[in-house]
Structures are given as C-alpha cells and as structure tokens.
Protein backbone atom coordinates (compact mmCIF):
# COMPACT_ATOMS: atom_id res chain seq x y z
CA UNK A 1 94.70 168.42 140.06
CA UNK A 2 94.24 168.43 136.48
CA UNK A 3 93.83 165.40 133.94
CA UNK A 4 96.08 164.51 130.89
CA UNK A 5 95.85 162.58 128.03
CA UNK A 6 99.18 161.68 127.31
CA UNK A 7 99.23 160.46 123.56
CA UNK A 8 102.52 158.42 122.24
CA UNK A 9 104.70 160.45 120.24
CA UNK A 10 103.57 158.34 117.16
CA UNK A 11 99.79 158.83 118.03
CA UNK A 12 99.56 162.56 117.27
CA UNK A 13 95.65 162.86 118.06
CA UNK A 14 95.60 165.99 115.96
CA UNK A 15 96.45 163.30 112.62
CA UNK A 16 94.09 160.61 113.85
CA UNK A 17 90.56 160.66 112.39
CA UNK A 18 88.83 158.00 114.15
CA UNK A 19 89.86 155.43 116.15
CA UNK A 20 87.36 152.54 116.82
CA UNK A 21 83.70 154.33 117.72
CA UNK A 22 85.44 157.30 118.32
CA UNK A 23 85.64 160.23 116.37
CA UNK A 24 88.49 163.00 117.10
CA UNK A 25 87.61 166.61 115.41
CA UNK A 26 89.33 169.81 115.76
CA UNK A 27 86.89 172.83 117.46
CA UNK A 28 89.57 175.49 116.74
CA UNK A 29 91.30 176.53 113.96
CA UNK A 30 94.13 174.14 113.06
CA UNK A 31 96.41 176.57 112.74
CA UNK A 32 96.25 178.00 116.25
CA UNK A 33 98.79 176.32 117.07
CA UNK A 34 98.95 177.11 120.85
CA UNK A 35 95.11 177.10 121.89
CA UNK A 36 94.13 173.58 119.75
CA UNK A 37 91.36 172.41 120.93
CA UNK A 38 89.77 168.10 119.94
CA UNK A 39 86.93 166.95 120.79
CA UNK A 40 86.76 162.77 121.21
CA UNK A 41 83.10 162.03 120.21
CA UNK A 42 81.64 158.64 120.62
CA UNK A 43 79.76 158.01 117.24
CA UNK A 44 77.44 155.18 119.33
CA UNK A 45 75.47 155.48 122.23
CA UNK A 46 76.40 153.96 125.30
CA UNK A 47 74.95 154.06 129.05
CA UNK A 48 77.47 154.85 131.96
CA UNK A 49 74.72 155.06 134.43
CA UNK A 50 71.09 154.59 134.38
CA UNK A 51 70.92 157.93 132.83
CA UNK A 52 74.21 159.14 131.30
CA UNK A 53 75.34 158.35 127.68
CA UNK A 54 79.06 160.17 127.28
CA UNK A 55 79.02 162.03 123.67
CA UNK A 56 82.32 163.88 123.83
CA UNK A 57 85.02 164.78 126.14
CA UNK A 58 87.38 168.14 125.25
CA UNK A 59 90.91 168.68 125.18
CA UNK A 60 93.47 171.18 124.74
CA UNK A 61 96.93 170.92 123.69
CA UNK A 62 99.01 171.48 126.46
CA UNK A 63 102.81 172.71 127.07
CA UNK A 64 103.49 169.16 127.75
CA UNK A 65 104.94 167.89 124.84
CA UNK A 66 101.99 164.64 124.30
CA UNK A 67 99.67 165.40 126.82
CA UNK A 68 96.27 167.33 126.05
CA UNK A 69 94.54 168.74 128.80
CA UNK A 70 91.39 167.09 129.61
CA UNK A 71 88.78 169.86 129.69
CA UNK A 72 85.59 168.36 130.44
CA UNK A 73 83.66 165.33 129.59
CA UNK A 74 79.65 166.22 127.92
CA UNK A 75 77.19 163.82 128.55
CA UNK A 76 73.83 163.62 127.90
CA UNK A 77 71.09 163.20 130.67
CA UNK A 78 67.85 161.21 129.75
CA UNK A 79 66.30 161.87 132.89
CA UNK A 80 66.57 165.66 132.33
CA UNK A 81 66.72 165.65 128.52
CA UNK A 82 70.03 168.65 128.78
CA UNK A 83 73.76 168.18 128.09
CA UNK A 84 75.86 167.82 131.42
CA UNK A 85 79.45 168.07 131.91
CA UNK A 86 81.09 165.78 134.28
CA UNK A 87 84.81 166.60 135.48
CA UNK A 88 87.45 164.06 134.86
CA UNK A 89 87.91 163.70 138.28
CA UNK A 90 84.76 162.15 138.76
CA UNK A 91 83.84 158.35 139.54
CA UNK A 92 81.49 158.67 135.57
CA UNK A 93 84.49 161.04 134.63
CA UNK A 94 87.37 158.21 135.27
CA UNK A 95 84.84 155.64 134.11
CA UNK A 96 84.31 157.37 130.33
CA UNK A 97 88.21 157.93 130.55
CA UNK A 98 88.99 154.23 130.99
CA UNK A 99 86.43 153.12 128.31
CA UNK A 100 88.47 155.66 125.67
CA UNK A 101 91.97 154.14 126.67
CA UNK A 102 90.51 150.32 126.52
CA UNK A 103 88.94 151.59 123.19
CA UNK A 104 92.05 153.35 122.00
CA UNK A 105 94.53 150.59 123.38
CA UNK A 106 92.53 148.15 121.09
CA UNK A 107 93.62 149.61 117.75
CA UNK A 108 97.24 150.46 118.99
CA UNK A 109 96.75 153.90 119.84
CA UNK A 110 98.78 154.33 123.14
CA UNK A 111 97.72 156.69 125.39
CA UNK A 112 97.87 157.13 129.15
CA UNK A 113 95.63 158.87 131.81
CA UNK A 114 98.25 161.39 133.84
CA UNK A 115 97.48 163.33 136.72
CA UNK A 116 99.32 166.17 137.99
C-alpha cells in the first residue's frame, strides 16, 4: 500500500509557501518536472509521543494528477538524539498525517489522505 496526499486542484502544493506552522519547500529542482520532490516542515516543535517531535514528511509528485506520494515522515528522537523516519503507515505516521490535514483544513487548503 502506498500513501497519497491528494491536494485540490486549486491547492497546487508546489505554489503554496506556508500554510499555518507549516512550511512546504521544494528539495529538487523545480524544473524537474517529473521527479518533484516537497518537503512539509513543521516550523514549531511538537511531541507525538514521549519522544518524537515530527520535523518534515517528503513527497513526490506522482502520475496521479493531485496526489503526491508520501515518501516518508522524519522525526526527531530525544531519547536517542538521531533523525528517524517513520512510514505513513504507521500508528505516529497516520497520527502526524492527520495533524497536517486538521492544520491544512484550517486555512482552506483541501487535501485528503488516499490509500491505494
């Protein structure tokens, strides 16, 4: 199974800068059109377990027209002081997800979790 981001066909993600604590930056060249790559930072900290504070989660553009491919979620450990990925599968994964829409949903940005 793999997770989408489907965006609305008004909420581009590539033209949207920031959208409530959440900051959305390209990590490839804008002009690779095929292979885009975002990453959707969170600009504040915030705890999703005892030890896990979600900084970014990565997506690719995907041949679905709207939907970006959800390519892993970084988080940062206290307890071990690293970076850790989390899959979006995942209880934390779905968790972070859910906090993004809410967010997102808030300042009219519609976008849906999709799995296929």
């Amino acid at each position: 199974m793999q997770h989408y981001l489907e965006f609305d066909a008004f909420d581009n993600p590539m033209q949207l800068s920031k959208v409530g604590n959440w900051v959305i930056t390209f990590l490839s060249p804008a002009e690779e059109l095929d292979t885009i790559q975002l990453a959707i930072t969170y600009v504040l900290p915030r705890q999703i377990s005892d030890t896990l504070q979600p900084r970014r989660v990565l997506i690719q553009k995907s041949s679905i027209e709207h939907h970006w491919l959800i390519q892993t979620i970084e988080c940062f450990d206290s307890a071990t002081n690293q970076e850790v990925h989390i899959r979006p599968a995942d209880e934390l994964g779905q968790q972070t997800l859910h906090q993004i829409l809410d967010e997102f949903d808030r300042y009219d940005v519609n976008v849906t979790l999709k799995v296929f």
